[in-house]
C-alpha atoms as a PDB file:
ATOM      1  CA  UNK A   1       7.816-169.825  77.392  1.00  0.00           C
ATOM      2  CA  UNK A   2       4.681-168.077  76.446  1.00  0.00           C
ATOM      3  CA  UNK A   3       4.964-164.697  75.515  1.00  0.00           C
ATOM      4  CA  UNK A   4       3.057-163.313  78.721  1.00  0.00           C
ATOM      5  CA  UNK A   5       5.641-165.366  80.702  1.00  0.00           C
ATOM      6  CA  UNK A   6       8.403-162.887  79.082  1.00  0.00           C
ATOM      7  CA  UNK A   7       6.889-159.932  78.979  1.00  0.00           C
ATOM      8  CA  UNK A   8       5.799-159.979  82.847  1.00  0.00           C
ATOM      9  CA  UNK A   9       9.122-159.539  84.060  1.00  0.00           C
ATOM     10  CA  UNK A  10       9.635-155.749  84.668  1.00  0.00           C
ATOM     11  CA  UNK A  11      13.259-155.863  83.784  1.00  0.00           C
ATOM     12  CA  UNK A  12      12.444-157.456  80.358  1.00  0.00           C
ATOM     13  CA  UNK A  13       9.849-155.237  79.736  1.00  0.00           C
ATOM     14  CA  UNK A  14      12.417-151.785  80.345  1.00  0.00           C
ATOM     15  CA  UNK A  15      14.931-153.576  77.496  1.00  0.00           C
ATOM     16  CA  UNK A  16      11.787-154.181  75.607  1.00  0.00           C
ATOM     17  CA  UNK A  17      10.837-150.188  76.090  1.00  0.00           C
ATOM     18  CA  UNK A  18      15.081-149.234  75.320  1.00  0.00           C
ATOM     19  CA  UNK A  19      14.825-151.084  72.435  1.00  0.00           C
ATOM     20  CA  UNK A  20      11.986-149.168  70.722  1.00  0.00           C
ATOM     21  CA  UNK A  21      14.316-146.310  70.024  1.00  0.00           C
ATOM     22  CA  UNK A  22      16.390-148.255  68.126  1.00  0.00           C
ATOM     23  CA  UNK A  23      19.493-151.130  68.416  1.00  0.00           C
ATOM     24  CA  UNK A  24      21.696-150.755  71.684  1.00  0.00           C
ATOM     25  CA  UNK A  25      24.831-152.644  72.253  1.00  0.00           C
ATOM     26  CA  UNK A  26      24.538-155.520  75.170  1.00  0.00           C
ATOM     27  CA  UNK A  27      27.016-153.244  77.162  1.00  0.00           C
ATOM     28  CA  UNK A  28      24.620-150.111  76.939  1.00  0.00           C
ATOM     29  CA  UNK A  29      21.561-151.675  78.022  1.00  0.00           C
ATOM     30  CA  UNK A  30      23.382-153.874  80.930  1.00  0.00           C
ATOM     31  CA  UNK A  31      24.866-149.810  82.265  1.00  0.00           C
ATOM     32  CA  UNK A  32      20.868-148.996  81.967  1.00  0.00           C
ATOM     33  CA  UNK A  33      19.109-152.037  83.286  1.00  0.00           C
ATOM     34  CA  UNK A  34      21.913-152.252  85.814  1.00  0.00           C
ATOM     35  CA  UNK A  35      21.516-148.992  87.576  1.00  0.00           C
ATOM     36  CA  UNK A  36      18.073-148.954  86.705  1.00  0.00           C
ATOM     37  CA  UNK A  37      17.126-152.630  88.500  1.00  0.00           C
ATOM     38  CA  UNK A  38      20.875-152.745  90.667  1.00  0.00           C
ATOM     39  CA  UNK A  39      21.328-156.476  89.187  1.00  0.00           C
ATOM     40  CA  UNK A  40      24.496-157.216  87.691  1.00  0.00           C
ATOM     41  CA  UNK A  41      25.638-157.524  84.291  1.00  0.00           C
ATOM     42  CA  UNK A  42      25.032-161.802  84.056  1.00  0.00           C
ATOM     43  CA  UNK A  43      21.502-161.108  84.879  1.00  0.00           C
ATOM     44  CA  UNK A  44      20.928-158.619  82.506  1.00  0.00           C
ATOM     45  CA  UNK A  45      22.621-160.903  79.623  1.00  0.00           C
ATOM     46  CA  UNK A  46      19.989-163.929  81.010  1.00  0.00           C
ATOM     47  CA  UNK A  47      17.070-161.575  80.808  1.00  0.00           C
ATOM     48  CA  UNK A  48      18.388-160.683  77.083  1.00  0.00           C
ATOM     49  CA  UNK A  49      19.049-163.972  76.634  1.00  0.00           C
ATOM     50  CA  UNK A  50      15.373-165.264  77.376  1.00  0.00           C
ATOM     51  CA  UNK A  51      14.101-162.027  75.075  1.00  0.00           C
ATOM     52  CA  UNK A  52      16.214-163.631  72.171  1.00  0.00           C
ATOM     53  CA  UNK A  53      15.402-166.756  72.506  1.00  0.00           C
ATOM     54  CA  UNK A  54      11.606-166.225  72.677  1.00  0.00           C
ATOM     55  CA  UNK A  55      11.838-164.144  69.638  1.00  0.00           C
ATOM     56  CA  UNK A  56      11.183-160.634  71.138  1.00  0.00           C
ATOM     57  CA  UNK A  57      14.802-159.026  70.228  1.00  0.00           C
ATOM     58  CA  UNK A  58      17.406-159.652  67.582  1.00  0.00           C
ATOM     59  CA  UNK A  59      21.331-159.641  67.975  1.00  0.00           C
ATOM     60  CA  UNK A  60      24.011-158.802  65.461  1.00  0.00           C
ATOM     61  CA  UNK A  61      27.304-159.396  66.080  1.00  0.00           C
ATOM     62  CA  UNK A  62      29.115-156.167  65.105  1.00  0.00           C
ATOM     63  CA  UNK A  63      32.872-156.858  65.873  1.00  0.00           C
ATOM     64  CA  UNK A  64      33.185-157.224  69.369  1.00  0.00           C
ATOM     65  CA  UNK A  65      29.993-155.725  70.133  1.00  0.00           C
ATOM     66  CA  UNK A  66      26.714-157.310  69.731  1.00  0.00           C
ATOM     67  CA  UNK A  67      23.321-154.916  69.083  1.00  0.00           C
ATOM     68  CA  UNK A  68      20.024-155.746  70.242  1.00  0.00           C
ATOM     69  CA  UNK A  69      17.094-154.467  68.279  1.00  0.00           C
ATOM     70  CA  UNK A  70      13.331-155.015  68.560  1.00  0.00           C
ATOM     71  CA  UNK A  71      11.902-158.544  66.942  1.00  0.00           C
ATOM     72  CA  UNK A  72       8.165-156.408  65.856  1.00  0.00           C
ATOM     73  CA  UNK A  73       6.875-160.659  64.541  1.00  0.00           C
ATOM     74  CA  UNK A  74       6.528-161.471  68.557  1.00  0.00           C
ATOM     75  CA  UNK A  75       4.834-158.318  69.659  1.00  0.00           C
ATOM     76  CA  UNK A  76       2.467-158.700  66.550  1.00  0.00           C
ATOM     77  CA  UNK A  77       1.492-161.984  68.066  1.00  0.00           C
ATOM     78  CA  UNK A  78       0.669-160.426  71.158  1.00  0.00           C
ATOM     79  CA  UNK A  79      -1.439-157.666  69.639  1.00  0.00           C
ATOM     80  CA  UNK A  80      -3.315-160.759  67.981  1.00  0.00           C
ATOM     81  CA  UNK A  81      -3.920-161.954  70.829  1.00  0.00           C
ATOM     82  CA  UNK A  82      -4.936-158.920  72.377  1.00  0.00           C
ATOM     83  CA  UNK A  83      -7.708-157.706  69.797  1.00  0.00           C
ATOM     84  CA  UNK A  84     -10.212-160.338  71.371  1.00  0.00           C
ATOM     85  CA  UNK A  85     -10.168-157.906  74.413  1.00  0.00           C
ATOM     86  CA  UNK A  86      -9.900-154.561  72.605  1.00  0.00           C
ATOM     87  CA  UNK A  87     -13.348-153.843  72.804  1.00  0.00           C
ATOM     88  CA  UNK A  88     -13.314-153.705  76.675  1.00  0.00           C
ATOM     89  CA  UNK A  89     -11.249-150.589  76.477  1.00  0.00           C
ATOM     90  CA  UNK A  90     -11.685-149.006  73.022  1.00  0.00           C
ATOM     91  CA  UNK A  91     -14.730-147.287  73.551  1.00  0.00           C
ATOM     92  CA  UNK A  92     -13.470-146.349  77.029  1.00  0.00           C
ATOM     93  CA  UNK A  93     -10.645-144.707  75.322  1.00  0.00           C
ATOM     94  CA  UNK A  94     -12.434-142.959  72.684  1.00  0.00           C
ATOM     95  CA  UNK A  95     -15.060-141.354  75.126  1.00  0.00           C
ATOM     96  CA  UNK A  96     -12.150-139.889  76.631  1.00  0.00           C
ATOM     97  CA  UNK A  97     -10.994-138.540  73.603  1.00  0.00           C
ATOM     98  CA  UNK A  98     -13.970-136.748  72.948  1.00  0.00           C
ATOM     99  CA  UNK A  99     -14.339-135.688  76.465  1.00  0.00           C
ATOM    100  CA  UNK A 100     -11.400-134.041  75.763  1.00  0.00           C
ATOM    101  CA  UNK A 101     -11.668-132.500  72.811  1.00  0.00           C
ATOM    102  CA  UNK A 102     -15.166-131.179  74.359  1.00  0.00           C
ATOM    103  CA  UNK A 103     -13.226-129.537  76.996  1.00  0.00           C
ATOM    104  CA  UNK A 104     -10.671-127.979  74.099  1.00  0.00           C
ATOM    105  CA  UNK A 105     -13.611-126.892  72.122  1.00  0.00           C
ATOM    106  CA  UNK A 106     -15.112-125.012  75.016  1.00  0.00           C
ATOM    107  CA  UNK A 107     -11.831-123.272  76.484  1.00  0.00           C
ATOM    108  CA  UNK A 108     -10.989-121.984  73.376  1.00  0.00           C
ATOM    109  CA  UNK A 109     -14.705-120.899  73.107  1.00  0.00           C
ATOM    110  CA  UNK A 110     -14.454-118.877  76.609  1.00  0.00           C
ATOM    111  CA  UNK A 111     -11.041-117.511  75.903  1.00  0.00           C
ATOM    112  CA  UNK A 112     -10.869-113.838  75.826  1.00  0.00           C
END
């Protein structure tokens, strides 16, 4: 499955974004995604199942619980494949950033 594939499935994108804080046990992100999404508990364990086996998340059996953490080598391949389109939006992004640090500059100029 190419990586796009994965990550364009909203649920597997929300693990994805629980996951950046740090490992979660399968039960804690099936409570989240479930109430989050309504889908049941087998979904959520085929959505983490396609994340694992497409290299975006990790799983460590800890006793009975297994923890799911963040796989950074498959996100690295999508920001490598992203960089051929960074310059659409980079200087976008850093003309804002100086349009707002204008607008800082001059409040603070104005203030009483």
């Amino acid at each position: 499955m190419h990586a796009f594939d994965v990550l364009g499935d909203p649920v597997r994108r929300r693990i994805l974004e629980l996951l950046a804080d740090g490992e979660l046990t399968a039960g804690v992100i099936s409570a989240a995604i479930g109430a989050e999404f309504d889908i049941s508990q087998p979904a959520v364990s085929q959505h983490l199942k396609v994340l694992r086996d497409n290299g975006f998340t990790s799983v460590r059996p800890e006793g009975q619980r297994r923890l799911y953490a963040v796989n950074g080598d498959a996100l690295r391949d999508v920001d490598e494949w992203l960089a051929g389109f960074r310059r659409f939006w980079t200087p976008k992004l850093d003309a804002l950033a100086t349009e707002i640090a204008r607008g800082k500059r001059q409040r603070r100029r104005s203030a009483p």
